[in-house]
Protein backbone atom coordinates (compact mmCIF):
# COMPACT_ATOMS: atom_id res chain seq x y z
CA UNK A 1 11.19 24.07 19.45
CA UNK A 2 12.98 21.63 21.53
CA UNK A 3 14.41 24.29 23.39
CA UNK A 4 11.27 25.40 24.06
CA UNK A 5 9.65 22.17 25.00
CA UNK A 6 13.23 22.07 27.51
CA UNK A 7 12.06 25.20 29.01
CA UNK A 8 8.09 24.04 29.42
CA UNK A 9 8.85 20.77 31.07
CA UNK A 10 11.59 22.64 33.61
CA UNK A 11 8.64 24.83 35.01
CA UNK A 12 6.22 21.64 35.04
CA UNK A 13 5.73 19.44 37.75
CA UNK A 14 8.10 16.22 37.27
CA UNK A 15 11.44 15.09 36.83
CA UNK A 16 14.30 17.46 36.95
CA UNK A 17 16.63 15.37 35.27
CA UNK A 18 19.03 16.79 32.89
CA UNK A 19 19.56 12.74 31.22
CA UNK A 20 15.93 13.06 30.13
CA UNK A 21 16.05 16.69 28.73
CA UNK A 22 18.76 15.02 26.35
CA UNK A 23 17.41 12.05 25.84
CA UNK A 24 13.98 14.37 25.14
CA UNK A 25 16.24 16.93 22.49
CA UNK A 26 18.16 13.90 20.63
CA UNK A 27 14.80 12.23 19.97
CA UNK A 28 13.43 15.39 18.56
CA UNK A 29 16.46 15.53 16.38
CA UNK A 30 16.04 12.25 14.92
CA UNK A 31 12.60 12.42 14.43
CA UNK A 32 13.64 15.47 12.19
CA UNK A 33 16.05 13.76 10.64
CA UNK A 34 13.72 10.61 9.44
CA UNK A 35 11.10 13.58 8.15
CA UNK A 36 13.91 15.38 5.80
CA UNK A 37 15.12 11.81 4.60
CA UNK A 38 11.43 10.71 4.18
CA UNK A 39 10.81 13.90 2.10
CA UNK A 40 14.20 13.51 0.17
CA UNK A 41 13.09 9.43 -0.59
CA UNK A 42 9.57 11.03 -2.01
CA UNK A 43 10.52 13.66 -4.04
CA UNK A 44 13.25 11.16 -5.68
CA UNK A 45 10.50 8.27 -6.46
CA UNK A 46 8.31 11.04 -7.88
CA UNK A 47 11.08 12.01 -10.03
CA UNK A 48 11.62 8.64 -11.05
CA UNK A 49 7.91 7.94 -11.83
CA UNK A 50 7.40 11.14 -13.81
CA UNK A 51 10.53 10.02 -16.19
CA UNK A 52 9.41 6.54 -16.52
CA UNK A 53 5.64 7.44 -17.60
CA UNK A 54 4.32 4.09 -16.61
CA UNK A 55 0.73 3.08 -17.55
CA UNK A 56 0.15 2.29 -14.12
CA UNK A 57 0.07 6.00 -13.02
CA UNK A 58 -3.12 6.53 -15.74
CA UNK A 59 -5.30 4.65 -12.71
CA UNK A 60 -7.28 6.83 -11.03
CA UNK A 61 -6.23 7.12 -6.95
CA UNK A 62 -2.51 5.82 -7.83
CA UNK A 63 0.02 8.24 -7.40
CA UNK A 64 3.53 8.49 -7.86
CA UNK A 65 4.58 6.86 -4.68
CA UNK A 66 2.21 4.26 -4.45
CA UNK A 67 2.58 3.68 -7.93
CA UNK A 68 6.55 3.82 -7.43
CA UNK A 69 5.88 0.97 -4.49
CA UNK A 70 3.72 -1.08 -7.09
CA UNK A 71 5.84 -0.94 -10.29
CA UNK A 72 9.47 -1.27 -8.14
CA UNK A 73 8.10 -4.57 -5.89
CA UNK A 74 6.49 -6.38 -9.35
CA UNK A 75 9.75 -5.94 -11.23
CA UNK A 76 9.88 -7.35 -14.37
CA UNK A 77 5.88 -8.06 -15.19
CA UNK A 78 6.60 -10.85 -17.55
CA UNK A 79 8.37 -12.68 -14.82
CA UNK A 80 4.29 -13.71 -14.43
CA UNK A 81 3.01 -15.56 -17.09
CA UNK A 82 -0.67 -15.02 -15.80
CA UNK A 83 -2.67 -12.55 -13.01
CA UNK A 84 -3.27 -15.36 -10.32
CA UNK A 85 0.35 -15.58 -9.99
CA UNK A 86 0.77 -11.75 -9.64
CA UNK A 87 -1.77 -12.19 -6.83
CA UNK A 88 -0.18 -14.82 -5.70
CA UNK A 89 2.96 -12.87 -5.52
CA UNK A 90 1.19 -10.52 -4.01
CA UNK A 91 -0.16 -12.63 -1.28
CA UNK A 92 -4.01 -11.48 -1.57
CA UNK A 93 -5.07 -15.01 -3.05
CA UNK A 94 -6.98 -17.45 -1.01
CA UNK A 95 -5.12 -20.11 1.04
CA UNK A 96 -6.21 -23.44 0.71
CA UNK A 97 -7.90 -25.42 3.80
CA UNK A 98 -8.71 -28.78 3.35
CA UNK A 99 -8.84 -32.10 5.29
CA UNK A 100 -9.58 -35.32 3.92
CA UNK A 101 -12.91 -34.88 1.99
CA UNK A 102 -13.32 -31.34 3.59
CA UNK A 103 -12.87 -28.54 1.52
CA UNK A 104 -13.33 -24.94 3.30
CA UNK A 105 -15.89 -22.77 1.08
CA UNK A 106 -14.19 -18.73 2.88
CA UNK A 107 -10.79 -18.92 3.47
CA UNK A 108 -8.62 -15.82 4.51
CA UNK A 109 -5.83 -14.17 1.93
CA UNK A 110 -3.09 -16.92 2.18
CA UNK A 111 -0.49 -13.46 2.77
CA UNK A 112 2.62 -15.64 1.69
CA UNK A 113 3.79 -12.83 -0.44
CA UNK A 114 5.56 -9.55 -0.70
CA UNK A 115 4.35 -7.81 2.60
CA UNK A 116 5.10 -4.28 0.54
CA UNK A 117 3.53 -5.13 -2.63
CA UNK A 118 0.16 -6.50 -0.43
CA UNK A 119 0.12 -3.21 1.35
CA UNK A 120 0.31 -0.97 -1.47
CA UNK A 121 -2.42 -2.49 -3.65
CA UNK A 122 -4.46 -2.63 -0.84
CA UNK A 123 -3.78 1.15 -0.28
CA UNK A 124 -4.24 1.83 -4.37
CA UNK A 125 -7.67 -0.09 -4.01
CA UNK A 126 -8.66 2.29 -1.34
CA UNK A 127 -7.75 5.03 -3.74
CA UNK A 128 -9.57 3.71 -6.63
CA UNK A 129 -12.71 2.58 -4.96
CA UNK A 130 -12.86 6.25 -4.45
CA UNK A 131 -12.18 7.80 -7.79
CA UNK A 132 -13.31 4.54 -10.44
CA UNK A 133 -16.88 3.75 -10.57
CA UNK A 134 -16.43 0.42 -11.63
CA UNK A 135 -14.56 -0.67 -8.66
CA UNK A 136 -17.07 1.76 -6.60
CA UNK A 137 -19.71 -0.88 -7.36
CA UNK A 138 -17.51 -3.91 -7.24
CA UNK A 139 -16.60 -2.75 -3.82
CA UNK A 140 -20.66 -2.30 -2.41
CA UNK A 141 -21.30 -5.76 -4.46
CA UNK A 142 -19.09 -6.85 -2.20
CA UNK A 143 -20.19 -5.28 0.86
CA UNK A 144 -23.88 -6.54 -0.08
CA UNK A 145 -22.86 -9.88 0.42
CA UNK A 146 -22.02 -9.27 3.95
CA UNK A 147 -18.18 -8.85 3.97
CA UNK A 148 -16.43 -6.71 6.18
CA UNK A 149 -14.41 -3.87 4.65
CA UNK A 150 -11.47 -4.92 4.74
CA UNK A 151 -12.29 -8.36 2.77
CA UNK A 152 -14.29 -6.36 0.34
CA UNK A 153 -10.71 -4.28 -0.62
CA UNK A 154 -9.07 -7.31 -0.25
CA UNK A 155 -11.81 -8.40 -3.41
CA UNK A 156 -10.86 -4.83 -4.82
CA UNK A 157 -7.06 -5.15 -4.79
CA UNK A 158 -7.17 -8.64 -6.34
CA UNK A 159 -9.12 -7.09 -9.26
CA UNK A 160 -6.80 -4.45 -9.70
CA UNK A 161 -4.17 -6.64 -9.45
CA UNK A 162 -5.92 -8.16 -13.17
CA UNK A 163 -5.74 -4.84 -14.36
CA UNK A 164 -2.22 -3.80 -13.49
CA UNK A 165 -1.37 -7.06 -15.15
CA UNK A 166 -3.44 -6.64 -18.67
CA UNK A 167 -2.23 -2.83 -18.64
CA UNK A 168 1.87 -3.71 -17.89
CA UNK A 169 1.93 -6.80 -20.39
CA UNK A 170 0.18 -4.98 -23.02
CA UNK A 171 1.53 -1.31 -22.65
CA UNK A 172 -2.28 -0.43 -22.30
CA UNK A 173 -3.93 2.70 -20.64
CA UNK A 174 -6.09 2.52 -18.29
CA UNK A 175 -9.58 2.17 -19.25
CA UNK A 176 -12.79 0.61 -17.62
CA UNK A 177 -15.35 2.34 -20.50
């Protein structure tokens, strides 16, 4: 393909630099090479999940790599001795802005945590939203009250972020009934 691409852009109009053909083919190449790697890293993590049979991966819309992401940037769950510290780990609780006798009433997510951990429950909250119909209504409760959609899976991954908790420290299934 890059050889073909070579032969396209020698015919075009432009530069006929031979530099930039190689500079062209070696970027082609490594772009390649991340996709095999990138492959090889998922198939391994999906490995890994299937042997380790978490409860995490009986939540609807989590897979094995997001649940891989969740499960390998927690660690040890009893490292937390309650959710809000999860989420605070997490960086999806509110931050705190006050002055004096001024207390803010909306505040953003404070995002002082694990940038990895943040993005993955945010992702498995997408997931769920779509596949749990408990956090289906949570999420247009949300949006009722005027909050963008983004803030309203913010809401969503914080909530999930109780359940992952409850399910890990108890060795429970997943089950909103």
């Amino acid at each position: 393909m890059a050889q073909q691409l070579r032969v396209l852009a020698q015919k075009s109009v432009g530069s006929d630099d031979s530099a930039l053909s190689i500079q062209i083919t070696l970027s082609i190449a490594q772009i390649e090479l991340l996709d095999s790697q990138l492959e090889r890293v998922e198939a391994e993590m999906t490995k890994i999940m299937k042997f380790n049979d978490s409860v995490i991966m009986t939540i609807p819309g989590i897979g094995y790599i997001n649940g891989g992401m969740i499960l390998g940037e927690i660690g040890d769950i009893h490292r937390f001795s309650c959710p809000n510290k999860l989420l605070a780990y997490a960086g999806l609780d509110p931050s705190v802005y006050q002055s004096g006798n001024f207390q803010a009433k909306k505040t953003r997510m404070s995002r002082r945590g694990s940038k990895v951990l943040r993005y993955a429950l945010v992702n498995a909250a997408h997931n769920v939203v779509k596949n749990n119909a408990t956090f289906k209504a949570y999420y247009d409760a949300k949006m009722a009250e005027g909050r963008t959609h983004y803030n309203a899976l913010g809401h969503c991954a914080g909530k999930l972020v109780r359940v992952i908790w409850k399910m890990l420290t108890d060795e429970i299934e997943f089950n909103l009934e």
